[in-house]
Protein backbone atom coordinates (compact mmCIF):
# COMPACT_ATOMS: atom_id res chain seq x y z
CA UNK A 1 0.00 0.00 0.00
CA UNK A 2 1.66 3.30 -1.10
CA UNK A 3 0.49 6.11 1.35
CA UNK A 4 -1.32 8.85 -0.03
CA UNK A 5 -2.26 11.67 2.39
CA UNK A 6 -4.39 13.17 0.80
CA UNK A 7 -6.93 10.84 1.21
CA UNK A 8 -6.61 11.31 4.99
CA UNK A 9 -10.69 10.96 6.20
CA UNK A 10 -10.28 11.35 9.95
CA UNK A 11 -13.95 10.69 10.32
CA UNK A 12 -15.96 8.57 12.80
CA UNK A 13 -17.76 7.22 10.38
CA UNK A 14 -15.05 6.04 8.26
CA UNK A 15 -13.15 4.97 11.06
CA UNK A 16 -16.09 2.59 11.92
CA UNK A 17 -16.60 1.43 8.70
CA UNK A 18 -12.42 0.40 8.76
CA UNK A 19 -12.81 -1.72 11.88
CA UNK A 20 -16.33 -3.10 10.77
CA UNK A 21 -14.67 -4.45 7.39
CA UNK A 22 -11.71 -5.61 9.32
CA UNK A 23 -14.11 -8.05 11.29
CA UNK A 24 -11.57 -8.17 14.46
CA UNK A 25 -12.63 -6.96 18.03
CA UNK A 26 -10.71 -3.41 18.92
CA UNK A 27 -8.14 -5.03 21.22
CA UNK A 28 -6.92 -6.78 17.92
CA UNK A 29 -6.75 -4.24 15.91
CA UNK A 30 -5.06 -2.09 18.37
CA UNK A 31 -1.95 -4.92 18.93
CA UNK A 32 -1.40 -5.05 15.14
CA UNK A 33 -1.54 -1.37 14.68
CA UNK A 34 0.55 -0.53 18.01
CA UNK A 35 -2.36 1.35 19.78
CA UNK A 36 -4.22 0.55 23.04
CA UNK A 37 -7.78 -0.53 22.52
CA UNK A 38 -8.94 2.25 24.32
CA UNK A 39 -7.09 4.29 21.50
CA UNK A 40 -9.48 2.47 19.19
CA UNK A 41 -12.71 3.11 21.49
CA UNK A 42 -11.62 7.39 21.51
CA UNK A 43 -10.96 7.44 17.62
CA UNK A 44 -14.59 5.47 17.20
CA UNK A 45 -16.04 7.43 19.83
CA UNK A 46 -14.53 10.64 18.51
CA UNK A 47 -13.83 12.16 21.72
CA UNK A 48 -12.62 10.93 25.09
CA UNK A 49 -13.06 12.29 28.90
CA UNK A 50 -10.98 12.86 31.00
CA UNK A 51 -11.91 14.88 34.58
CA UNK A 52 -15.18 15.84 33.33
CA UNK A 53 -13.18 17.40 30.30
CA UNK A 54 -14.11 16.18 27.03
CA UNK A 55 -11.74 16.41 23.99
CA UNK A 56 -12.32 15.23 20.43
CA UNK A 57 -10.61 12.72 19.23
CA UNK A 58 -9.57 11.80 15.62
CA UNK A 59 -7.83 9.05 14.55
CA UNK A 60 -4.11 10.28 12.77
CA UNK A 61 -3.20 9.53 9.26
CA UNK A 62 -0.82 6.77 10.28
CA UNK A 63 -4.15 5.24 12.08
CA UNK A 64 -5.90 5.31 8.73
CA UNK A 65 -3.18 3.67 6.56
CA UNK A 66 -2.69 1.31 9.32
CA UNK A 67 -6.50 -0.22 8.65
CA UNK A 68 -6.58 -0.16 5.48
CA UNK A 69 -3.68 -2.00 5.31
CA UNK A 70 -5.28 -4.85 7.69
CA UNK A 71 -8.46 -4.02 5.77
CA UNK A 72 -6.55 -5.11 2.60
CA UNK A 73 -5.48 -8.36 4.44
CA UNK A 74 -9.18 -9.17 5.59
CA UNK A 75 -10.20 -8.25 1.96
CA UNK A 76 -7.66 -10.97 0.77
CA UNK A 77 -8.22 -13.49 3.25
CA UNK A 78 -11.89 -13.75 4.28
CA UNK A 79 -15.04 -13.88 1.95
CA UNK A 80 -17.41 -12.11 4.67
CA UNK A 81 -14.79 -9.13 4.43
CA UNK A 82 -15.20 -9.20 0.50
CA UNK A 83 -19.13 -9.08 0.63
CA UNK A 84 -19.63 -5.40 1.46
CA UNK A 85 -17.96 -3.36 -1.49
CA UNK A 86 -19.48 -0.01 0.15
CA UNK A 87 -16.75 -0.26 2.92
CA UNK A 88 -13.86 -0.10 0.32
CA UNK A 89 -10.68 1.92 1.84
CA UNK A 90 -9.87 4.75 0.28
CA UNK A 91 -6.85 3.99 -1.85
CA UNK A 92 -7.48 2.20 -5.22
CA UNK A 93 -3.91 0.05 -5.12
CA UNK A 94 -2.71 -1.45 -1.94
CA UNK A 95 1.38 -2.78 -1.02
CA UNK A 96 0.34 -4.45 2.24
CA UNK A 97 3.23 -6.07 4.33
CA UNK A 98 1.55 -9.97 4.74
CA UNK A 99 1.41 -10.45 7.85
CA UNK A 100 2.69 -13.95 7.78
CA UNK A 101 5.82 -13.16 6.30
CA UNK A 102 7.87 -10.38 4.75
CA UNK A 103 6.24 -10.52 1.21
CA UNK A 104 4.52 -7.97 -0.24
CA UNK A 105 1.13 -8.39 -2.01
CA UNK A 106 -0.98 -6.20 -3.90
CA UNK A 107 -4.62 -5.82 -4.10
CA UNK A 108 -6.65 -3.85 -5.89
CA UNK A 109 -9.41 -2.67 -4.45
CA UNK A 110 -11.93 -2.30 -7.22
């Protein structure tokens, strides 16, 4: 997956839609990425609390590429993942690292 920064979408919404098309709980996501879960529960909350003070909370750029890149994986790997086009990251070419080895693999997402 070559990173493109332009299409950063630090959205809720799109956020959700990563981890929903990833089909892994929060805490697994979070290991593979190098986040805590609850950095997963702020970005798909948007905002987190602390002392009665709220602050919102978007997930970075590096969060983004990060699922999409699993997102890729789950795309290659499981045919639940594959059966909901509308949740298609937002690069068109993907260089994912597999994740059982060092190869590289690319999918395309259309």
């Amino acid at each position: 997956m070559i990173p493109n920064a332009e299409l950063y979408n630090p959205s809720t919404e799109y956020a959700d839609k990563l981890v929903t098309r990833i089909g892994q709980t929060p805490a697994w996501i979070a290991k593979r990425i190098g986040v805590t879960d609850r950095r997963i529960r702020y970005i798909l909350d948007g905002s987190r609390t602390v002392k009665g003070v709220t602050s919102p909370i978007q997930m970075t750029y590096t969060e983004q590429f990060a699922l999409e890149c699993l997102v890729a994986e789950a795309k290659t790997n499981s045919p639940i993942a594959r059966a909901s086009p509308e949740l298609e990251p937002a690069c068109l070419t993907y260089e994912c690292p597999s994740f059982l080895g060092s190869t590289f693999r690319t999918v395309n997402a259309h």
